[in-house]
C-alpha atoms as a PDB file:
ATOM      1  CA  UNK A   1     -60.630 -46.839 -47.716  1.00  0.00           C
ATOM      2  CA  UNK A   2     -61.370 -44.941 -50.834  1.00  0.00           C
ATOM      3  CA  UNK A   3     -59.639 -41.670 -51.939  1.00  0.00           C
ATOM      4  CA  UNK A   4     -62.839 -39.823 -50.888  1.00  0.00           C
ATOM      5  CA  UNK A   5     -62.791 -41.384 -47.126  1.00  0.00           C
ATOM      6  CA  UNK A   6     -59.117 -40.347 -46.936  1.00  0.00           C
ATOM      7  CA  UNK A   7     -59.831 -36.421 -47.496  1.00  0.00           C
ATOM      8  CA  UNK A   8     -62.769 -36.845 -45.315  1.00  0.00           C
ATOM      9  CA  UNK A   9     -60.244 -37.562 -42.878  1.00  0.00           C
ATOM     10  CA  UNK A  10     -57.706 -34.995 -43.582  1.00  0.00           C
ATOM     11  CA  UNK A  11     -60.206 -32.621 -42.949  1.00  0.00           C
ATOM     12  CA  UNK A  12     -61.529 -34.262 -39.766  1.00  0.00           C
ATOM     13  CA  UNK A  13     -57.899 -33.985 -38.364  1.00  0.00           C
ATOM     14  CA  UNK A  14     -57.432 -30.593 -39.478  1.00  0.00           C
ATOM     15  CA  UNK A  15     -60.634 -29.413 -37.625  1.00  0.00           C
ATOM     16  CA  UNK A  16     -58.603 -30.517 -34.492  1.00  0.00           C
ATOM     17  CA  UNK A  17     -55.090 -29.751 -35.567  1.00  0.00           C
ATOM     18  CA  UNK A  18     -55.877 -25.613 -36.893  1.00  0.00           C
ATOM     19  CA  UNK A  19     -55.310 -23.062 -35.037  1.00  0.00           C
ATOM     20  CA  UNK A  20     -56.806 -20.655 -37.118  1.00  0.00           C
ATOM     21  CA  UNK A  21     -58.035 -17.501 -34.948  1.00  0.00           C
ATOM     22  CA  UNK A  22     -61.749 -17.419 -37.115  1.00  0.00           C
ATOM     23  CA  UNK A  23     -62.425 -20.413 -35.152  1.00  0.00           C
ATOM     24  CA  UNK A  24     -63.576 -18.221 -32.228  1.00  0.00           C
ATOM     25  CA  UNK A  25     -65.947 -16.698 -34.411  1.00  0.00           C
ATOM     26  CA  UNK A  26     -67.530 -18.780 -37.180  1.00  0.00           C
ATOM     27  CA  UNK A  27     -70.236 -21.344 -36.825  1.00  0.00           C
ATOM     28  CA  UNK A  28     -68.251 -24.138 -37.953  1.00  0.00           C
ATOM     29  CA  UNK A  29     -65.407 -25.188 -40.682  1.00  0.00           C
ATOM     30  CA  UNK A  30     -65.760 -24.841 -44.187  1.00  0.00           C
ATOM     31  CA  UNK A  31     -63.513 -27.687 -45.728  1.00  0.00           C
ATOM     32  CA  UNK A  32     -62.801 -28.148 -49.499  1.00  0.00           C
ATOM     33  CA  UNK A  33     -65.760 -30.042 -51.519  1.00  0.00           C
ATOM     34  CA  UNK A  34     -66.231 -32.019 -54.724  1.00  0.00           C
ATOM     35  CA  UNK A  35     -64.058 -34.899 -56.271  1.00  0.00           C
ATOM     36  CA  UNK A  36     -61.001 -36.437 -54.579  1.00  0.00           C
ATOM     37  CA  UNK A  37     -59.414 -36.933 -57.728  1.00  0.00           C
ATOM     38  CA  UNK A  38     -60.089 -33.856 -59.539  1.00  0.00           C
ATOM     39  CA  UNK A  39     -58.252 -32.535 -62.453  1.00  0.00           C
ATOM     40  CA  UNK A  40     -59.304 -29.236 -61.879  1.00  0.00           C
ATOM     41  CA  UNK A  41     -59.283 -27.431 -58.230  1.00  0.00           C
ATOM     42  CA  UNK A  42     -60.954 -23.987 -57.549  1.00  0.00           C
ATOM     43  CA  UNK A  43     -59.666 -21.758 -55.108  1.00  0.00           C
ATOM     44  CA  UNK A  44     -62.122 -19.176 -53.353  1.00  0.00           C
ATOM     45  CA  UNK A  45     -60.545 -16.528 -50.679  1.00  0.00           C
ATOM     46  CA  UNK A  46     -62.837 -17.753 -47.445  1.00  0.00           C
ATOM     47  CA  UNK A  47     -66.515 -18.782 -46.568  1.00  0.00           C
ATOM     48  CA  UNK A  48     -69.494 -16.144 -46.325  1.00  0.00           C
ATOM     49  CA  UNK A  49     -72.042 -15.977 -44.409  1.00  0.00           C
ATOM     50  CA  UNK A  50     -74.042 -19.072 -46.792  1.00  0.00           C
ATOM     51  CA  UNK A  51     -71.076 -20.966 -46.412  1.00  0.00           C
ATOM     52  CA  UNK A  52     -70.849 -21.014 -42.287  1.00  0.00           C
ATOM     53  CA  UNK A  53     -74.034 -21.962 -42.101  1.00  0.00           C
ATOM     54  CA  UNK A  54     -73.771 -25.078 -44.079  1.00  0.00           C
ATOM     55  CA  UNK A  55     -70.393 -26.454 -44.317  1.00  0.00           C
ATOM     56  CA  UNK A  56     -69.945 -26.411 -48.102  1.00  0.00           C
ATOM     57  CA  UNK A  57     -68.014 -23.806 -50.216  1.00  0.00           C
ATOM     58  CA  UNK A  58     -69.791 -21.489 -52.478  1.00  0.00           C
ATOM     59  CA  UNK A  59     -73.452 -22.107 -51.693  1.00  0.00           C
ATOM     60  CA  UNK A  60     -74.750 -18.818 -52.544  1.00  0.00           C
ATOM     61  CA  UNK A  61     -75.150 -16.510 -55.193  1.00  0.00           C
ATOM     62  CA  UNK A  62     -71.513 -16.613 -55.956  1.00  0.00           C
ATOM     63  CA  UNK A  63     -71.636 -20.920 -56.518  1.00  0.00           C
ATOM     64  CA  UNK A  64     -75.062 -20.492 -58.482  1.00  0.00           C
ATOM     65  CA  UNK A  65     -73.248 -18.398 -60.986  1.00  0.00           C
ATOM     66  CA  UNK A  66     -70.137 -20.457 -60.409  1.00  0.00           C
ATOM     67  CA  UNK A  67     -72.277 -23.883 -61.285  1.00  0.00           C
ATOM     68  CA  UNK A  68     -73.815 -22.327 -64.805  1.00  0.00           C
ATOM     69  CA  UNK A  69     -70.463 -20.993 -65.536  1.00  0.00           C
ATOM     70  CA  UNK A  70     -69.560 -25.059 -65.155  1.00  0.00           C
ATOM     71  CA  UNK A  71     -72.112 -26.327 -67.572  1.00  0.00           C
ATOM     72  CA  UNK A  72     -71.246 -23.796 -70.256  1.00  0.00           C
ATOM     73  CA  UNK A  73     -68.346 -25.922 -70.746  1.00  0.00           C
ATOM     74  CA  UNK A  74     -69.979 -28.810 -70.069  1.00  0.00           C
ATOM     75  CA  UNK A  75     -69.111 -29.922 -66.493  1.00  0.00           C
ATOM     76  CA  UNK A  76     -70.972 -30.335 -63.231  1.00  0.00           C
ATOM     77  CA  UNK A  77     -69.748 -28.890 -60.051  1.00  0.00           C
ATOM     78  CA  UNK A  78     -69.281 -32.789 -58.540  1.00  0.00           C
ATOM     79  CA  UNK A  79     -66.833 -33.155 -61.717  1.00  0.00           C
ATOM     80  CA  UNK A  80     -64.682 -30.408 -59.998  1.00  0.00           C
ATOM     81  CA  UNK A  81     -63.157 -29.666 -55.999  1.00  0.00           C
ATOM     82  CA  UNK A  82     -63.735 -26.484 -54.602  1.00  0.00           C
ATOM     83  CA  UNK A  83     -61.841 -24.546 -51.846  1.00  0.00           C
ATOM     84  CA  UNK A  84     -60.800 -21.670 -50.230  1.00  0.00           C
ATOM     85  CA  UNK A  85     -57.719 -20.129 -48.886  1.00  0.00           C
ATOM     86  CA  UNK A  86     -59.142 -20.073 -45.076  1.00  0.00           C
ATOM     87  CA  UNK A  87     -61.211 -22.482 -43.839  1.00  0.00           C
ATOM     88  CA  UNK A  88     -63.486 -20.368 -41.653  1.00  0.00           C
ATOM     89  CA  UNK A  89     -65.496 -17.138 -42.257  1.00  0.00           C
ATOM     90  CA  UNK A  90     -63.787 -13.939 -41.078  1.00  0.00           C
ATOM     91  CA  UNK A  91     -66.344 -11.800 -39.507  1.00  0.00           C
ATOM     92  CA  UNK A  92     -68.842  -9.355 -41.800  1.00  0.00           C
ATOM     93  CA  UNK A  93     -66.733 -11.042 -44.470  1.00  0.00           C
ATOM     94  CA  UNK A  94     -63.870  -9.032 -44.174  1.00  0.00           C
ATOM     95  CA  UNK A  95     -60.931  -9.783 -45.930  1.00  0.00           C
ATOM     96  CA  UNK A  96     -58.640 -12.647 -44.021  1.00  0.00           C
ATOM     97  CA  UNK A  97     -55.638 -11.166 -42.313  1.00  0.00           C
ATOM     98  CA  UNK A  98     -52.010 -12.709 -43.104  1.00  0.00           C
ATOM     99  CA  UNK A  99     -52.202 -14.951 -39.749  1.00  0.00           C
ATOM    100  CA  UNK A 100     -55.225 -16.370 -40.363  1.00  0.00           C
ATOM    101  CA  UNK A 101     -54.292 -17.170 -43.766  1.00  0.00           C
ATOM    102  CA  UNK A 102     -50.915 -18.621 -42.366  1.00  0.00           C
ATOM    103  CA  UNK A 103     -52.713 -21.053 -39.794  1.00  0.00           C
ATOM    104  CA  UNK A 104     -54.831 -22.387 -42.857  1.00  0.00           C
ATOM    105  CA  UNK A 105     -52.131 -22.437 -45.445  1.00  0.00           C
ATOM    106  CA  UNK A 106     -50.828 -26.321 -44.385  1.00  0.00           C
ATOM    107  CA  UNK A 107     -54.766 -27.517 -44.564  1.00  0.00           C
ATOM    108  CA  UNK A 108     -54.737 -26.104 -48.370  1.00  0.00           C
ATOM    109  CA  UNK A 109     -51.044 -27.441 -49.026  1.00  0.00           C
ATOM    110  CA  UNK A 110     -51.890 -30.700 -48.116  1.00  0.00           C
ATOM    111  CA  UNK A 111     -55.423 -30.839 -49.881  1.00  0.00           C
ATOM    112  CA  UNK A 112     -53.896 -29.782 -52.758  1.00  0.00           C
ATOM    113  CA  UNK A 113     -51.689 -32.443 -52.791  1.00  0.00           C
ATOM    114  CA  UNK A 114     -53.469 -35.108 -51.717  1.00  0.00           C
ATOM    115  CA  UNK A 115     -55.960 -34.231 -55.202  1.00  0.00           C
ATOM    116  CA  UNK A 116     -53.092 -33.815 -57.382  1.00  0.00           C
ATOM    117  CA  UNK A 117     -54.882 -31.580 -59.971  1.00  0.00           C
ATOM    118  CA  UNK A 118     -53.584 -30.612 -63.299  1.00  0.00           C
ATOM    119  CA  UNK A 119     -54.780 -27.214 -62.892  1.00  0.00           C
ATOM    120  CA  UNK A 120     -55.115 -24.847 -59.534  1.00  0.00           C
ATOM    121  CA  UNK A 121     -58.034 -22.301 -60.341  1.00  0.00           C
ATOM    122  CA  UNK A 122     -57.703 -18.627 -58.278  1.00  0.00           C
ATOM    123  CA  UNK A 123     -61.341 -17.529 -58.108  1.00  0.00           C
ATOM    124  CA  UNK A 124     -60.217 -13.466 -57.476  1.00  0.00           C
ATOM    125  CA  UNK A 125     -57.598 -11.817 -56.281  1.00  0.00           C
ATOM    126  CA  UNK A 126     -57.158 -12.682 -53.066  1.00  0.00           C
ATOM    127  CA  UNK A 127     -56.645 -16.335 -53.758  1.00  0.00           C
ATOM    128  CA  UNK A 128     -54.052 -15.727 -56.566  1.00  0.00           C
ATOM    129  CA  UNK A 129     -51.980 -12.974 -54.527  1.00  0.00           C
ATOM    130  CA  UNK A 130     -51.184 -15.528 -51.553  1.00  0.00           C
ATOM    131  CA  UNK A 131     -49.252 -17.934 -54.259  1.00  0.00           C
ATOM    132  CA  UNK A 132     -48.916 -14.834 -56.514  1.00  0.00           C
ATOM    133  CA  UNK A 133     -48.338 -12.216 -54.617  1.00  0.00           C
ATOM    134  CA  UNK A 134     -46.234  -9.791 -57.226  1.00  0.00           C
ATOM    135  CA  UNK A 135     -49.061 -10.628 -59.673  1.00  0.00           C
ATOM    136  CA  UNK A 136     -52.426  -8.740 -60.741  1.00  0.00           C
ATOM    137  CA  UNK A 137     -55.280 -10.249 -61.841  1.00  0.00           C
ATOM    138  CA  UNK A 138     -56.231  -7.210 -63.877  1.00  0.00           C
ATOM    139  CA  UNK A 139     -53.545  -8.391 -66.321  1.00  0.00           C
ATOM    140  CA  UNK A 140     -52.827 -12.086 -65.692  1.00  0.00           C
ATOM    141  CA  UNK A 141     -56.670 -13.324 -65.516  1.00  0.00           C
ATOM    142  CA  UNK A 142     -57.807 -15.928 -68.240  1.00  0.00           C
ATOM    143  CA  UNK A 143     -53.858 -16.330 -68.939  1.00  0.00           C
ATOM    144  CA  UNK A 144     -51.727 -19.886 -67.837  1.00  0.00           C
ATOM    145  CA  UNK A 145     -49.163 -19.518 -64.811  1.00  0.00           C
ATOM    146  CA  UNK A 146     -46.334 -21.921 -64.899  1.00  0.00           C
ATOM    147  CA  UNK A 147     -44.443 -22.079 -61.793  1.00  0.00           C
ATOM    148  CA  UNK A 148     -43.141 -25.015 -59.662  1.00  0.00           C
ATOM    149  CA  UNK A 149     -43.535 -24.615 -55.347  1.00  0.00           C
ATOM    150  CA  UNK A 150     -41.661 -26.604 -53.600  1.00  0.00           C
ATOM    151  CA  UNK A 151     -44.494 -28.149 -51.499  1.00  0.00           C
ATOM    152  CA  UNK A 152     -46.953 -28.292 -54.011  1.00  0.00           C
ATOM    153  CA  UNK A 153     -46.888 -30.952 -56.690  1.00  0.00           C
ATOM    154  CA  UNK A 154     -49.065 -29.145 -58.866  1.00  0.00           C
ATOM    155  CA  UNK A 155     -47.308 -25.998 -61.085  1.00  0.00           C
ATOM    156  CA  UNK A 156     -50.210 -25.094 -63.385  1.00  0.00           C
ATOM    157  CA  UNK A 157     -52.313 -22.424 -62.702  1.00  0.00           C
ATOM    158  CA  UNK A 158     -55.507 -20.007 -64.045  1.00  0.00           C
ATOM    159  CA  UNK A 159     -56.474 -16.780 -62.417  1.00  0.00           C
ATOM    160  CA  UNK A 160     -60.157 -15.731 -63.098  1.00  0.00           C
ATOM    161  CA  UNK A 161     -62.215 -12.544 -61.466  1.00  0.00           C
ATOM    162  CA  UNK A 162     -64.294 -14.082 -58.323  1.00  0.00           C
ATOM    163  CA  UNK A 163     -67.701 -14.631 -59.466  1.00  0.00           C
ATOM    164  CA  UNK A 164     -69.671 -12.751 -56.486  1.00  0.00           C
ATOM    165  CA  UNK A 165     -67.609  -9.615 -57.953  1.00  0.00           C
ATOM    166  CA  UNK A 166     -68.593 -10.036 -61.261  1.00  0.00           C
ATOM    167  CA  UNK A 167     -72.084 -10.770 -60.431  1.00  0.00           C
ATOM    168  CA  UNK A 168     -72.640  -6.939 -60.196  1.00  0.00           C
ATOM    169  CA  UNK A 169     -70.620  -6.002 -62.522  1.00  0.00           C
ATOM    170  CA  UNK A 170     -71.315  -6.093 -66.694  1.00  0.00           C
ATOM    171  CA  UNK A 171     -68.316  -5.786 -67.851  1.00  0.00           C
ATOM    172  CA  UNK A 172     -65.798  -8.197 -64.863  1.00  0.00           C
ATOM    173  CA  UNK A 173     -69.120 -10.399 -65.677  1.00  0.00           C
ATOM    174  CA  UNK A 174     -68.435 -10.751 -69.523  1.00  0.00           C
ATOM    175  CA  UNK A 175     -64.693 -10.945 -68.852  1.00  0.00           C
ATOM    176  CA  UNK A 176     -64.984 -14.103 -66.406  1.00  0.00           C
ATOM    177  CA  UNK A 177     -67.313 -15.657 -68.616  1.00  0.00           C
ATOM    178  CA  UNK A 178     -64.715 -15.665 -71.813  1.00  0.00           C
ATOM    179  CA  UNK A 179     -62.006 -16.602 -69.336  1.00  0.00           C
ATOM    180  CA  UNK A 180     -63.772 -18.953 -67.794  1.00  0.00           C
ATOM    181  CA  UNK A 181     -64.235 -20.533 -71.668  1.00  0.00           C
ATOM    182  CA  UNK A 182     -60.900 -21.296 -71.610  1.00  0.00           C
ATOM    183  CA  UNK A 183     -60.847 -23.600 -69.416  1.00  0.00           C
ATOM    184  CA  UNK A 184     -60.701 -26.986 -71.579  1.00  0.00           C
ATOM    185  CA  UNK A 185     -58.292 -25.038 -73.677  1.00  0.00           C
ATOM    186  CA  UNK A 186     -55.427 -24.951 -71.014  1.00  0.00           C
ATOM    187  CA  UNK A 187     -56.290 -28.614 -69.698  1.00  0.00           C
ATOM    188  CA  UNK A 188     -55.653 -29.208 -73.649  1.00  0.00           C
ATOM    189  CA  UNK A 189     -52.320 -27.361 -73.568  1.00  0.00           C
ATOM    190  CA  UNK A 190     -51.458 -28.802 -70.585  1.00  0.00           C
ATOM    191  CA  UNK A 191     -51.935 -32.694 -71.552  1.00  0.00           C
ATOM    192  CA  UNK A 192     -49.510 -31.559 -75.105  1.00  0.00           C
ATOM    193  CA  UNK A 193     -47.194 -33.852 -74.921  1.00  0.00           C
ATOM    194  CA  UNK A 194     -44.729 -31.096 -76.646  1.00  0.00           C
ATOM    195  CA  UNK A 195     -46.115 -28.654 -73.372  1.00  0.00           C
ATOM    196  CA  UNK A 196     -42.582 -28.703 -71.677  1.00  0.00           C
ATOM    197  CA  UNK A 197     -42.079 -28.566 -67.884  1.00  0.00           C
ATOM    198  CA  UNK A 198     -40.424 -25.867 -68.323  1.00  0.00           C
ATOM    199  CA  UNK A 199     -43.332 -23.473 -69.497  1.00  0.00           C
ATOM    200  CA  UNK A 200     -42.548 -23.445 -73.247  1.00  0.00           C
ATOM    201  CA  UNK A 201     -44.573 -24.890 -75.401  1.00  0.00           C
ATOM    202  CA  UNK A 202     -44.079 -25.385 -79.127  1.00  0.00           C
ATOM    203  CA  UNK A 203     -47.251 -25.032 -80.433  1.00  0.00           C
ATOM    204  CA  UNK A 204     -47.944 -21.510 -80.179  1.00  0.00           C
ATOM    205  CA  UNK A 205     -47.823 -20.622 -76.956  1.00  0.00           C
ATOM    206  CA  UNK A 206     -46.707 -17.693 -75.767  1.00  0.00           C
ATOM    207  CA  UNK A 207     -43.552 -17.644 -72.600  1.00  0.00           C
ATOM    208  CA  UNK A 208     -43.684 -14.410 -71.007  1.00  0.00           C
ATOM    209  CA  UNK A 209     -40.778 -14.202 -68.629  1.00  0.00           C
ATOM    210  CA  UNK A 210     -40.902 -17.891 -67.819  1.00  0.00           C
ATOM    211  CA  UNK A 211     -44.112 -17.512 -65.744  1.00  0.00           C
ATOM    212  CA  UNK A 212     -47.220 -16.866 -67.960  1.00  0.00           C
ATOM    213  CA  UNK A 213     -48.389 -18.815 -71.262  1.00  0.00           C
ATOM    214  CA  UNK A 214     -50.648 -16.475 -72.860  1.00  0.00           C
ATOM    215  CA  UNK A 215     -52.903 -18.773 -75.030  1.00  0.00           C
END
């Protein structure tokens, strides 16, 4: 079975196994979508309206912008896995509550691991605050968390504004973009061999109270 067949089948179980309260109310689950062995995953808060209706993860205006924001540094959303925080979409697209989030969280934990990425993307807020939660994006986007979970394997991390909030907005718009740039940077930083586990890094990086490597 390939590595691809096995997350299919993570998924399949967890459409059994959550217990996730937006079941009663979306049109059907939204699993994670893209590469099985990614090195980079994207995190999203939860499905819209786009996303119910066909199964996949950022399908609408929000992925289009998502996918050209991919080939300005030269990758292809296949090249990539993309996610979100709940698995079903809340209803008008309200923000998920803490419960619902909670009944999804051991779907995403185990995706997560099963990938193994070197880097854990937070598309918004939303997605950054439920590993982040004393973080805000208005002063940690674009910059390199460092910070080892116990149940999750991976401990490097990039927060970036969510593209369907920059859409409308010029200036979050220009600011995601640049982030977003940096993208094969921190991949770079992290592969260093000299990039210590720790969060230090002796070629210039910036430690910032053990937690954030400004680049």
């Amino acid at each position: 079975m390939s590595k691809t067949e096995q997350l299919q089948d993570i998924h399949k179980r967890w459409f059994e196994k959550c217990q996730c309260e937006l079941k009663k109310t979306a049109k059907q689950a939204v699993p994670g979508d893209g590469r099985a062995d990614a090195e980079i995953v994207f995190i999203g808060e939860a499905p819209g309206k786009q996303e119910d209706e066909q199964g996949k993860p950022f399908v609408g205006a929000a992925g289009k912008f998502l996918n050209e924001m991919l080939g300005e540094i030269g990758m292809k959303r296949e090249d990539v896995y993309i996610t979100n925080i709940v698995k079903y979409r809340p209803p008008n697209n309200r923000d998920p509550e803490p419960n619902e989030k909670d009944a999804c969280r051991e779907w995403l934990i185990e995706e997560l691991n099963f990938i193994k990425p070197k880097l854990i993307v937070f598309l918004g807020r939303h997605s950054m605050n439920d590993f982040f939660p004393d973080q805000k994006i208005s002063q940690v986007h674009g910059k390199l968390l460092i910070k080892k979970f116990s149940n999750l394997k991976t401990k490097h991390f990039l927060a970036l504004y969510h593209p369907a909030a920059a859409l409308y907005n010029g200036g979050m718009r220009e600011t995601l973009i640049e982030d977003f740039k940096k993208i094969p940077k921190v991949l770079e930083k992290i592969q260093e061999k000299n990039f210590s586990a720790e969060g230090g890094s002796s070629s210039g990086g910036k430690e910032d109270n053990g937690l954030i490597i400004i680049l």
